[in-house]
C-alpha atoms as a PDB file:
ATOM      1  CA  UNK A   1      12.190  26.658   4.709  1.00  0.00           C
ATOM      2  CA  UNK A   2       8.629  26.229   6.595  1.00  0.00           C
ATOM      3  CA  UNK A   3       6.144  25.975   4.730  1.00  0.00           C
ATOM      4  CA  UNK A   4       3.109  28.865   4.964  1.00  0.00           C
ATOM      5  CA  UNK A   5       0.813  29.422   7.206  1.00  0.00           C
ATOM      6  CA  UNK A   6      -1.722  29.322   3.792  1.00  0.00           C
ATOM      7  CA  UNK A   7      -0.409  26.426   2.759  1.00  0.00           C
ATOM      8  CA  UNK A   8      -0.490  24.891   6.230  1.00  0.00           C
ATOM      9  CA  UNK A   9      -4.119  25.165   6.574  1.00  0.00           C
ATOM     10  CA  UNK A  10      -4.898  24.309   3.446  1.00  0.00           C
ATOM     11  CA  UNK A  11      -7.259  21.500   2.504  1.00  0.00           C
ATOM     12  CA  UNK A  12      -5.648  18.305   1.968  1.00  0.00           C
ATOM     13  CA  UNK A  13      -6.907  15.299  -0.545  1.00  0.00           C
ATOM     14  CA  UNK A  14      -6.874  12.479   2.682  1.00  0.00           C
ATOM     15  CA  UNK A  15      -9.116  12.140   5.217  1.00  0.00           C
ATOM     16  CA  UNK A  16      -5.651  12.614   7.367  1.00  0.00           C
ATOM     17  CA  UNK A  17      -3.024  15.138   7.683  1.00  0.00           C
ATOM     18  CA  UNK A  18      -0.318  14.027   4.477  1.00  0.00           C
ATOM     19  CA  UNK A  19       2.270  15.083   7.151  1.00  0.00           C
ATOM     20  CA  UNK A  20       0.644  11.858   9.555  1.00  0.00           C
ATOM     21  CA  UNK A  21       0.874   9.894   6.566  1.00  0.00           C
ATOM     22  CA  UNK A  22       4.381  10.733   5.820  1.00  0.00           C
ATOM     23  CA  UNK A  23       5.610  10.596   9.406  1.00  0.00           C
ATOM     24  CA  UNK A  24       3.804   6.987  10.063  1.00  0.00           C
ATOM     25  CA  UNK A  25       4.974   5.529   7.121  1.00  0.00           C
ATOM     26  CA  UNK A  26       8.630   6.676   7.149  1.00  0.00           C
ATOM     27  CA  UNK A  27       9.051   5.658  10.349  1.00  0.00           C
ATOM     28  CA  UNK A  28       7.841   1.907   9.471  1.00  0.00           C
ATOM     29  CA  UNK A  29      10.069   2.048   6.434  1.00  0.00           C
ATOM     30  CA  UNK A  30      12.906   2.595   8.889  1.00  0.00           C
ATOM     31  CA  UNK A  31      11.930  -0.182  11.206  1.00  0.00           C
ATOM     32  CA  UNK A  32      12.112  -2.869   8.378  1.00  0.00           C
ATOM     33  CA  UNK A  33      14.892  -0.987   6.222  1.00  0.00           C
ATOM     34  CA  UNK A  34      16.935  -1.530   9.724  1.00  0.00           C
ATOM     35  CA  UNK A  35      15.575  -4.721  10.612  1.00  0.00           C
ATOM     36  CA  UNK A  36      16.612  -5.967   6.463  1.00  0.00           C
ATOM     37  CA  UNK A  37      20.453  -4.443   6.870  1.00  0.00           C
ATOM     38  CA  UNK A  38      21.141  -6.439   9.887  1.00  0.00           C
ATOM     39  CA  UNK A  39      19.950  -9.334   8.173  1.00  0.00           C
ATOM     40  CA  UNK A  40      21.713  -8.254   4.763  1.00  0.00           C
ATOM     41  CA  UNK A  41      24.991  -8.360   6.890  1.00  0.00           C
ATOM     42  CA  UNK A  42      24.528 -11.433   8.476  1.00  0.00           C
ATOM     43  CA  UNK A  43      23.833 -12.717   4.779  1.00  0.00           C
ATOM     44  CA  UNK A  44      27.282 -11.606   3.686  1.00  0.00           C
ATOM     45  CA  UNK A  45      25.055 -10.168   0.917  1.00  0.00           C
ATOM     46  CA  UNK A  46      26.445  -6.643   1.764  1.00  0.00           C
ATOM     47  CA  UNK A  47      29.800  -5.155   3.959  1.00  0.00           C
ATOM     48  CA  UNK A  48      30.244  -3.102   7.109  1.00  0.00           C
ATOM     49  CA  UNK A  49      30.743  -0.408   4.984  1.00  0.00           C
ATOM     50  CA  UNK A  50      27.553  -0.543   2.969  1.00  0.00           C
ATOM     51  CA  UNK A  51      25.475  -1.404   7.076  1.00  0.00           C
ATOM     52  CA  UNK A  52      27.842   1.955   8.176  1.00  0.00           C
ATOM     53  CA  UNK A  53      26.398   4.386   5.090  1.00  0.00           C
ATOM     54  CA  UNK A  54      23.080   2.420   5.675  1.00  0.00           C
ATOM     55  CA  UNK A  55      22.762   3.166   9.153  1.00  0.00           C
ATOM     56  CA  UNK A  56      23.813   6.488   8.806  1.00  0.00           C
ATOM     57  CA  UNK A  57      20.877   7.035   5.911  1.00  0.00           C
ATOM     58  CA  UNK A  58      18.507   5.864   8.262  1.00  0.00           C
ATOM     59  CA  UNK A  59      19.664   8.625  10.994  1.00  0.00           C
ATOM     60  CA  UNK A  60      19.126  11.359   8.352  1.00  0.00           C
ATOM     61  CA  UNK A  61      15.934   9.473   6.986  1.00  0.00           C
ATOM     62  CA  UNK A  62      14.696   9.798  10.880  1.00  0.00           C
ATOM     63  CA  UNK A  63      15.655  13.644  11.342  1.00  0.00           C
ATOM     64  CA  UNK A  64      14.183  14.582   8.210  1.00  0.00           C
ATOM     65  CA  UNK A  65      11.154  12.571   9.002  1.00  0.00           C
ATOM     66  CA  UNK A  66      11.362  14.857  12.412  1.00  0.00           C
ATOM     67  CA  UNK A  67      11.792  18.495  10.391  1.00  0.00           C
ATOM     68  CA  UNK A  68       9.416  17.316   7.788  1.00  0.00           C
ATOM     69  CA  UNK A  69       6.664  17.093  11.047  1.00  0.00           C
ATOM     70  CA  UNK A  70       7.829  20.762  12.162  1.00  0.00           C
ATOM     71  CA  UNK A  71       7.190  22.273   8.797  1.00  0.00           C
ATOM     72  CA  UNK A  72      10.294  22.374   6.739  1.00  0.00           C
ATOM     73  CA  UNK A  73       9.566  21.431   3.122  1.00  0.00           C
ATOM     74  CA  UNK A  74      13.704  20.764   2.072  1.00  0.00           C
ATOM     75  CA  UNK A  75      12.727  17.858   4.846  1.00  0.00           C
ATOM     76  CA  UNK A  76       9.968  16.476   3.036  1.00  0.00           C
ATOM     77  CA  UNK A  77      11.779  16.732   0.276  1.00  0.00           C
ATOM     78  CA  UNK A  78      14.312  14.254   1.689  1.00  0.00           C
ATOM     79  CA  UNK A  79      11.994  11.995   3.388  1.00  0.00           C
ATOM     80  CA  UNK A  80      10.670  11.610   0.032  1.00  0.00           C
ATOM     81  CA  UNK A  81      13.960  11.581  -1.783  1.00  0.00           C
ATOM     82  CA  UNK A  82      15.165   8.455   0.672  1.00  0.00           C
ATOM     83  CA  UNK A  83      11.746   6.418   0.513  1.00  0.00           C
ATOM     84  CA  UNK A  84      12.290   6.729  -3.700  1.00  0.00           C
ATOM     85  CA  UNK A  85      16.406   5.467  -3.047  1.00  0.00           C
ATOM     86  CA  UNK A  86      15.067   2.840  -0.863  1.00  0.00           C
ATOM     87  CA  UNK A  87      12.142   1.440  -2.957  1.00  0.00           C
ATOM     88  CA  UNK A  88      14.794   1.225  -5.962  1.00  0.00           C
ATOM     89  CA  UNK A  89      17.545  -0.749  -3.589  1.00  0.00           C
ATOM     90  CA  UNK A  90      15.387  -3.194  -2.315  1.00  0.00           C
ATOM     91  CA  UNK A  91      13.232  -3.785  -5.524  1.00  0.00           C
ATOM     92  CA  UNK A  92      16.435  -4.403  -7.674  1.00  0.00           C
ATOM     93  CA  UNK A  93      18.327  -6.426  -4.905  1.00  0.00           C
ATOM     94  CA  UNK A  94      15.339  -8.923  -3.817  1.00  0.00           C
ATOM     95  CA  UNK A  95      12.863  -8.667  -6.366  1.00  0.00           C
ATOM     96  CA  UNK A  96      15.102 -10.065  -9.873  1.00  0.00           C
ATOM     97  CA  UNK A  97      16.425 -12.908 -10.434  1.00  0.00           C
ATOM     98  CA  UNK A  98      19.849 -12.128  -8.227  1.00  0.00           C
ATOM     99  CA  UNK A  99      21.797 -14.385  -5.789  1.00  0.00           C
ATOM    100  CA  UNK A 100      19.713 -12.918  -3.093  1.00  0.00           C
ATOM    101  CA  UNK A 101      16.289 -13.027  -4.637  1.00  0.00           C
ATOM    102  CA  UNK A 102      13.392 -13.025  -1.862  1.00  0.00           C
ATOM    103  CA  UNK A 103      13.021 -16.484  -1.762  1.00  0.00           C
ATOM    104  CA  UNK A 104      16.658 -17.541  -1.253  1.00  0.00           C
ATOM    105  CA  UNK A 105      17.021 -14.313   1.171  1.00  0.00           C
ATOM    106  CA  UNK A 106      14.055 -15.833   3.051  1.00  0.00           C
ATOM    107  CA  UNK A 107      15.427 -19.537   3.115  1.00  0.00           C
ATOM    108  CA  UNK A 108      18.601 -18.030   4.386  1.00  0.00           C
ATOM    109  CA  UNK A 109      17.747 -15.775   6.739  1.00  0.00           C
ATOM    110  CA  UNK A 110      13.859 -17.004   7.183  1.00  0.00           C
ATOM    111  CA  UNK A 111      10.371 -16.180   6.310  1.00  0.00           C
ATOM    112  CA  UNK A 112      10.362 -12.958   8.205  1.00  0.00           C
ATOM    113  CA  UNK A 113      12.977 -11.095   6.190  1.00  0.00           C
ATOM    114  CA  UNK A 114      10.534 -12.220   3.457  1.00  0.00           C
ATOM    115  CA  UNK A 115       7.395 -10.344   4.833  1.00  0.00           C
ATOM    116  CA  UNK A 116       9.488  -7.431   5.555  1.00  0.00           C
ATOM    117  CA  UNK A 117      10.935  -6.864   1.981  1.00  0.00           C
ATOM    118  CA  UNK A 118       7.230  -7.178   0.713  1.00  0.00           C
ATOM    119  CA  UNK A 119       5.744  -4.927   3.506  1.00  0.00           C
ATOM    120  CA  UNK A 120       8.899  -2.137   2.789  1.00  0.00           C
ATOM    121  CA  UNK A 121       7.559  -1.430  -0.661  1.00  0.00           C
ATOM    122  CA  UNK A 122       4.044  -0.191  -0.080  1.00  0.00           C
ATOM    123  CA  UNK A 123       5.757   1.688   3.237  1.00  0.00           C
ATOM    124  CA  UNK A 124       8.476   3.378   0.978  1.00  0.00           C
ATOM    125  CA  UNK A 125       5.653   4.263  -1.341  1.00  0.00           C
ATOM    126  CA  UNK A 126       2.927   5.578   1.299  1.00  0.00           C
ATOM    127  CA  UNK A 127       5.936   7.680   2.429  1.00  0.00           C
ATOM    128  CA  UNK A 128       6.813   9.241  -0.979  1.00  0.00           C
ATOM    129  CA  UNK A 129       2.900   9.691  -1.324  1.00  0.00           C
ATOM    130  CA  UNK A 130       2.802  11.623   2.051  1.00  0.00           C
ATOM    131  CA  UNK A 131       5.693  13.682   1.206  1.00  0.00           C
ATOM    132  CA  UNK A 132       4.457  14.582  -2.266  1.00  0.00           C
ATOM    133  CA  UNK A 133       1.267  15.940  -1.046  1.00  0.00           C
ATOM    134  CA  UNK A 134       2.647  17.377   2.173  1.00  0.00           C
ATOM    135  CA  UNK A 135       5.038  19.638   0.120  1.00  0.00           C
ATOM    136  CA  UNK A 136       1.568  21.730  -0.438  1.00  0.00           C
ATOM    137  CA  UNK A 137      -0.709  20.514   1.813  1.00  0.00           C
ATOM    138  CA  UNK A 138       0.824  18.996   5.328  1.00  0.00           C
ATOM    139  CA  UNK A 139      -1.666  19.598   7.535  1.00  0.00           C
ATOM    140  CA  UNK A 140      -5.030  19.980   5.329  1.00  0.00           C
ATOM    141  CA  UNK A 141      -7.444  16.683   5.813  1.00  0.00           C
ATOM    142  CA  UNK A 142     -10.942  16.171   4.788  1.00  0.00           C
ATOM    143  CA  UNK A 143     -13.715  16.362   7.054  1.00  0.00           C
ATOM    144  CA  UNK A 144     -16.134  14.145   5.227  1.00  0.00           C
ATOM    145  CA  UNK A 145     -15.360  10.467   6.872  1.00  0.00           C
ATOM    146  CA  UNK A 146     -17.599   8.126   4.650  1.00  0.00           C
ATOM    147  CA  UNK A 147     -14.383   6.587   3.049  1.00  0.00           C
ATOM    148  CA  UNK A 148     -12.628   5.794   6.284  1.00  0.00           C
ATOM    149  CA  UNK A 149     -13.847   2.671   6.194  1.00  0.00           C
ATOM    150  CA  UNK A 150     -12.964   1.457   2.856  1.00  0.00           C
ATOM    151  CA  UNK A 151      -9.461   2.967   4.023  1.00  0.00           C
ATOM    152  CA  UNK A 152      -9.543   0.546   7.233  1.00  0.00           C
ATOM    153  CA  UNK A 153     -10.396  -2.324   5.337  1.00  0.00           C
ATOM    154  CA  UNK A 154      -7.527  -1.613   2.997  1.00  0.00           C
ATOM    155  CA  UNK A 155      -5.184  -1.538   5.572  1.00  0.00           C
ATOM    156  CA  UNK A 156      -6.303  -4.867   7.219  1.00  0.00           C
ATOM    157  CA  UNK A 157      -6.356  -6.222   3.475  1.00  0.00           C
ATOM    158  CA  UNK A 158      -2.300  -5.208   2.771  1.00  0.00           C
ATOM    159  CA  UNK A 159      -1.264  -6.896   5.889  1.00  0.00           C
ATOM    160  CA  UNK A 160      -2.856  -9.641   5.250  1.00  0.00           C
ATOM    161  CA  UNK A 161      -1.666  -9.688   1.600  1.00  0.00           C
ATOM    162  CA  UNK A 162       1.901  -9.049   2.989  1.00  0.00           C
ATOM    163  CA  UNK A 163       1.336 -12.602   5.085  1.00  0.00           C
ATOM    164  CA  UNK A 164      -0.312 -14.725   2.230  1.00  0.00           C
ATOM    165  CA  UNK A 165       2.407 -13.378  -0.248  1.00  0.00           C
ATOM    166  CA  UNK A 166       5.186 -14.387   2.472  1.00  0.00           C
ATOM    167  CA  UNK A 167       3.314 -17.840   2.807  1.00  0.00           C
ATOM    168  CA  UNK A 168       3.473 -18.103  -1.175  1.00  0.00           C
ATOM    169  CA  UNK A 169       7.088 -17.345  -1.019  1.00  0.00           C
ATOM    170  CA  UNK A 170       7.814 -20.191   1.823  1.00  0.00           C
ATOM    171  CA  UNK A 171       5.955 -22.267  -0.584  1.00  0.00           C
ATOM    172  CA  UNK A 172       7.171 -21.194  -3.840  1.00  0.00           C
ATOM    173  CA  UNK A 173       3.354 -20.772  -5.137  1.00  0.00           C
ATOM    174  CA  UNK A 174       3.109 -18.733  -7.415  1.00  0.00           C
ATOM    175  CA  UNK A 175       1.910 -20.736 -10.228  1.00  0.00           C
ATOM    176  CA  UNK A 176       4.153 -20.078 -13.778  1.00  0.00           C
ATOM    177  CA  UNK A 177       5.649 -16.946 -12.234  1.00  0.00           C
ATOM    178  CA  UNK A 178       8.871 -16.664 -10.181  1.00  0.00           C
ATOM    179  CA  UNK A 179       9.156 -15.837  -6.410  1.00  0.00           C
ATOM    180  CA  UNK A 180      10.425 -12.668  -7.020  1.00  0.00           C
ATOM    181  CA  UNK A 181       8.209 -11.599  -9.958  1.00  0.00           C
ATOM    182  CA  UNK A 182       5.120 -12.832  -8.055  1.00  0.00           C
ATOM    183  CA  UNK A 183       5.799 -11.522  -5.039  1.00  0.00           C
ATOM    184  CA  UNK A 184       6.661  -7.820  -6.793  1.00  0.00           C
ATOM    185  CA  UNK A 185       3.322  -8.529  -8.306  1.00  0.00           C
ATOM    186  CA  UNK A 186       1.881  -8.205  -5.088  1.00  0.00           C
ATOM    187  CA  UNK A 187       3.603  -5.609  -3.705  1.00  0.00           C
ATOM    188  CA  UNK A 188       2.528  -3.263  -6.557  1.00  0.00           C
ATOM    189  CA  UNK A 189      -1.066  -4.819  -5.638  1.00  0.00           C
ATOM    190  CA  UNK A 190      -0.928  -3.712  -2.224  1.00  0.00           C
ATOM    191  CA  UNK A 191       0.182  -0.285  -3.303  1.00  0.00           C
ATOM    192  CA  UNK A 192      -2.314   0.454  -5.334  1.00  0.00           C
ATOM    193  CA  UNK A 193      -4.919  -0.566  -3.487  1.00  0.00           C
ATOM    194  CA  UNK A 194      -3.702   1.771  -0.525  1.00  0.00           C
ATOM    195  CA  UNK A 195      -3.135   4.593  -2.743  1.00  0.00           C
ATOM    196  CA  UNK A 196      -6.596   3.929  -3.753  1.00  0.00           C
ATOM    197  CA  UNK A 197      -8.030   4.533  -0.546  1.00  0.00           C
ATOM    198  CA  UNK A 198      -6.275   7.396   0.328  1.00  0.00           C
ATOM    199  CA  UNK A 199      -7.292   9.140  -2.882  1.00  0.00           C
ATOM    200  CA  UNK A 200     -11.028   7.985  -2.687  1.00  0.00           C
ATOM    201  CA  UNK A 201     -11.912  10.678  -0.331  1.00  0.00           C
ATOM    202  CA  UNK A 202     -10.970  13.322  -2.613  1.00  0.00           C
ATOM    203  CA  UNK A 203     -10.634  11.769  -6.320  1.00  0.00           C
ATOM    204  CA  UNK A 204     -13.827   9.581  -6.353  1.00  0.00           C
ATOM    205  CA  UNK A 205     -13.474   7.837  -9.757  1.00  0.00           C
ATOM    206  CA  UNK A 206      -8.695   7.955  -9.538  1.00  0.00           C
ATOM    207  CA  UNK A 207      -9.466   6.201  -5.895  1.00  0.00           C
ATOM    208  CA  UNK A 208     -11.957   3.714  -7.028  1.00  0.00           C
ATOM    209  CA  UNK A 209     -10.000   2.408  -9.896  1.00  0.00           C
ATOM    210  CA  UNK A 210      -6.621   2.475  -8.309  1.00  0.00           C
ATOM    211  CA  UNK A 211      -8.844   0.179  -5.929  1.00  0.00           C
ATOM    212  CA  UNK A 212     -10.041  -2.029  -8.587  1.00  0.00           C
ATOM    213  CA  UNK A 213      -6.993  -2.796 -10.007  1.00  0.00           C
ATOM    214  CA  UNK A 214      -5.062  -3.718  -6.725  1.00  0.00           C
ATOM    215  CA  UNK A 215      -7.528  -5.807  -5.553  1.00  0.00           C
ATOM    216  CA  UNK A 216      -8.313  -7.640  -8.782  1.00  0.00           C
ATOM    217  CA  UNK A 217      -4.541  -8.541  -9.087  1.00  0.00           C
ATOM    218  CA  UNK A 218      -4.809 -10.178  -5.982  1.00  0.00           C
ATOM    219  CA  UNK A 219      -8.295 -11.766  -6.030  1.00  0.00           C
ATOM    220  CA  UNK A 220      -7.475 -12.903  -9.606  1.00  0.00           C
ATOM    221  CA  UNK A 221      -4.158 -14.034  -7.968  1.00  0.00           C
ATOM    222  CA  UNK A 222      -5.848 -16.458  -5.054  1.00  0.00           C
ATOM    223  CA  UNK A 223      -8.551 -17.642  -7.654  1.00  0.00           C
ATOM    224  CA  UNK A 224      -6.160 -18.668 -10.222  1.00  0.00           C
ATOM    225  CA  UNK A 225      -3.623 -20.257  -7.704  1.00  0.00           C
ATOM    226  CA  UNK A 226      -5.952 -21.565  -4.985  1.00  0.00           C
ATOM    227  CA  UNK A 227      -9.560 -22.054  -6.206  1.00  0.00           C
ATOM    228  CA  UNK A 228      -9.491 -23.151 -10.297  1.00  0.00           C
ATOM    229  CA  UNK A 229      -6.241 -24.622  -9.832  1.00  0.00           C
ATOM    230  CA  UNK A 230      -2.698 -24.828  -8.361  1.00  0.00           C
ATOM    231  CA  UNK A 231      -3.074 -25.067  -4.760  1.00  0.00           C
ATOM    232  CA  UNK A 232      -6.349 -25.523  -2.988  1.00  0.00           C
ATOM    233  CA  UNK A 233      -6.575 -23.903   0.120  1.00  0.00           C
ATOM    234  CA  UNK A 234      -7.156 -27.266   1.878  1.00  0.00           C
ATOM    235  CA  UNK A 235      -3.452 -28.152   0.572  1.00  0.00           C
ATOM    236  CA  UNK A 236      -1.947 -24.430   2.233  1.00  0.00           C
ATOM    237  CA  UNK A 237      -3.870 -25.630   5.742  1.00  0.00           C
ATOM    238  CA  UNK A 238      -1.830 -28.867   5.687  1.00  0.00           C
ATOM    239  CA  UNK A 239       1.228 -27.613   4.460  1.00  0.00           C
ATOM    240  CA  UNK A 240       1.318 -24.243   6.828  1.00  0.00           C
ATOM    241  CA  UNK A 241      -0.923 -24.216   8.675  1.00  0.00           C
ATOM    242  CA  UNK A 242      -4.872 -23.784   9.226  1.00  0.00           C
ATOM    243  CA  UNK A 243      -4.009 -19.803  10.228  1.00  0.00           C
ATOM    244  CA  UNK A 244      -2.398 -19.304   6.841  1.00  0.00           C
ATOM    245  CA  UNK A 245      -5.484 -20.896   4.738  1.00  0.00           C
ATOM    246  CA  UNK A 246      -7.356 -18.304   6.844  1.00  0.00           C
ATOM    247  CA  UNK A 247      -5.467 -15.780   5.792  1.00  0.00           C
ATOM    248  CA  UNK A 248      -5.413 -16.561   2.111  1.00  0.00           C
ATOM    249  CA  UNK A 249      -9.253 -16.392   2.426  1.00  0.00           C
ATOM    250  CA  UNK A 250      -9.320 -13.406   4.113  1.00  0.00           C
ATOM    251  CA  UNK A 251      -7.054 -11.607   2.179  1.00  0.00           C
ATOM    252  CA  UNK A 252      -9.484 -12.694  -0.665  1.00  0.00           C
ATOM    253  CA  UNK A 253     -12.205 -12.055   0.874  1.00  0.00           C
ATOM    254  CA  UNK A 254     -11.371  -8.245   1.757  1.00  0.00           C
ATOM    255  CA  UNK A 255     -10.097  -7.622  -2.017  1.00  0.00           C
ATOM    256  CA  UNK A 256     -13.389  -8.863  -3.462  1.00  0.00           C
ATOM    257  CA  UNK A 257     -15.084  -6.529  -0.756  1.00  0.00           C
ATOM    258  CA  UNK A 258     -13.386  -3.991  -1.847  1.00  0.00           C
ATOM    259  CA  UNK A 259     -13.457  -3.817  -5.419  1.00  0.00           C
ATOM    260  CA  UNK A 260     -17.406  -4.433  -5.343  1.00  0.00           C
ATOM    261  CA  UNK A 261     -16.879  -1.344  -2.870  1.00  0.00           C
ATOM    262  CA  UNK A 262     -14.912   1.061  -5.454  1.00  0.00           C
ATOM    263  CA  UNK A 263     -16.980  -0.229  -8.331  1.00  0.00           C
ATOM    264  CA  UNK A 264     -20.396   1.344  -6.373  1.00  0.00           C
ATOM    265  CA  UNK A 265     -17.938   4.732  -5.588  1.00  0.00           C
ATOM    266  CA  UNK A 266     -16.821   4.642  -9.495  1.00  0.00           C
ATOM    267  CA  UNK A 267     -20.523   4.200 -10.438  1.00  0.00           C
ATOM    268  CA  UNK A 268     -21.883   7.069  -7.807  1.00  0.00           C
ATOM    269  CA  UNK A 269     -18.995   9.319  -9.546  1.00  0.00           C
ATOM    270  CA  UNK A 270     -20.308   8.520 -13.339  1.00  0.00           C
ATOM    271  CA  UNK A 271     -23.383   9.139 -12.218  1.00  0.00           C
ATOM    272  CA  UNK A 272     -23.940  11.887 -10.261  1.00  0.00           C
ATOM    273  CA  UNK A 273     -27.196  12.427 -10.778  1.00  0.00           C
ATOM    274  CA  UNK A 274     -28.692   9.194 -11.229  1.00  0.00           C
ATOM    275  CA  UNK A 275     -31.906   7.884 -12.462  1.00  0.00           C
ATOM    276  CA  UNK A 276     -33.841   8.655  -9.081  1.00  0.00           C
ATOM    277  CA  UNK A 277     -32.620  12.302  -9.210  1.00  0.00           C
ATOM    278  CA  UNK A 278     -33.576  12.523 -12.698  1.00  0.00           C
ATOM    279  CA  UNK A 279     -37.090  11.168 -11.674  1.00  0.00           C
ATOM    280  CA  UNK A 280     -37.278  13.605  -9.130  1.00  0.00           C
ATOM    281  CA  UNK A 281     -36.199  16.678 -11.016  1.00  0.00           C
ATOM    282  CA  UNK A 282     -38.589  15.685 -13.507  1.00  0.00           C
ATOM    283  CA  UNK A 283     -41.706  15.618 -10.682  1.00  0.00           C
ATOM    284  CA  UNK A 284     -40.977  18.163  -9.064  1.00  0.00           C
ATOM    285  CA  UNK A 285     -40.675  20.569 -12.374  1.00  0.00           C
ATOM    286  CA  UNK A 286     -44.241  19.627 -13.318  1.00  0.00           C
ATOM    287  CA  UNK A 287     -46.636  22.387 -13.341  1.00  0.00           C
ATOM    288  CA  UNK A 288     -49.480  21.978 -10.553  1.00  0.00           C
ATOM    289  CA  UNK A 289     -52.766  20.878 -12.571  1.00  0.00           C
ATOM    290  CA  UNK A 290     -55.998  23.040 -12.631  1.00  0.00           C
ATOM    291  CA  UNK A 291     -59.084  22.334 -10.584  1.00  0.00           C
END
């Protein structure tokens, strides 16, 4: 079933198509679903038969992700269904305490299975995102651009949280919590903090405080672990690497950005007509004074 040519050109809440979003992000949650099985199999954490049904989810994950392009809503529906399945797999096998929790998986198998499993969440939940709103609105963006920017900076930001967390994992540094726990942590971060973006070109105040909250979890995260105590960033440049510090601090550096960022859009969307318009309302409703 297609959906309508109504519904097609309806507006949408992003300042992209929801279909883009969808498409994009499924097809990264493939890559590093894929990328994880082989390494799941070469872990002897899972059998042929579980990489054969995996593999074969994937195929139907990519021609649904190909129908759900072309219109057909019981595809988006699927794409949707599969990102959901897929968030729930890899969050229960990697991110509790298990016998193949991220940080043994990444000792194992090495620190990039580590920044995949982190990256996969936010991927499998952009795609259910996409899919949601593309079931009524696939092709509908928003014209106005002035959020695109906090939207690029929150992309840079998650892949550069994705690193740091990865880092922290190699490192075990995550203060009192566990690997898994704090790296979870920072997954949901990274989530909300692209959901936020998306949603502050439409839903000014949802956006900014779905902002606010991802980036204070992991501003809070590098001030508590790496400024007032912990590990000083001086310690992460001799330990991995000067890159890595600079990574940390620009990770941090982004998040506090962008929470000062939402916090002016949450304050704009309170306020809609501010002091100054008050002020000028007021003037320009005076009555003109005799001679």
């Amino acid at each position: 079933m297609r959906a309508s040519p109504a519904v097609r050109g309806a507006r949408g809440p992003f300042v992209l198509p929801a279909r883009l979003l969808l498409v994009v992000a499924g097809l990264l949650s493939v890559a590093l679903g894929s990328f994880n099985l082989v390494h799941e199999l070469r872990s002897t954490n899972v059998d042929t038969i579980y990489v054969a049904v995996g593999g074969l989810v994937s195929l139907i994950w990519l021609v649904s992700l190909y129908l759900a392009w072309r219109g057909f809503r019981l595809a988006v529906f699927a794409a949707g269904l599969i990102a959901f399945i897929e968030f729930g797999v890899i969050a229960a096998g990697h991110f509790v305490t298990a016998p193949w929790e991220i940080d043994v998986y990444a000792k194992h198998e090495g620190l990039a299975v580590a920044a995949v499993l982190v990256a996969l969440l936010p991927a499998c939940a952009l795609t259910m995102l996409g899919a949601i709103v593309s079931w009524s609105h696939p092709r509908g963006r928003l014209g106005q651009l002035e959020t695109l920017p906090i939207l690029l900076v929150a992309l840079l930001g998650a892949i550069l949280a994705v690193l740091h967390t990865t880092d922290n994992v190699g490192r075990k540094d995550f203060g009192s919590a566990t690997p898994e726990d704090g790296a979870f942590a920072a997954a949901v971060a990274i989530i909300l903090w692209l959901v936020g973006a998306l949603w502050l070109a439409r839903a000014r105040r949802t956006g900014a405080l779905l902002i606010m909250l991802g980036t204070f979890i992991l501003a809070d995260g590098f001030i508590t672990l790496h400024l007032l105590g912990g590990t000083a960033v001086s310690v992460i440049a001799s330990q991995s690497g000067v890159v890595w510090a600079g990574i940390a601090v620009g990770m941090a550096t982004l998040a506090v950005a962008s929470f000062v960022a939402a916090l002016t859009f949450l304050v704009a969307a309170l306020t809609p007509k501010g002091p100054w318009a008050w002020l000028r309302r007021q003037s320009g409703s005076r009555l003109p004074s005799g001679p």
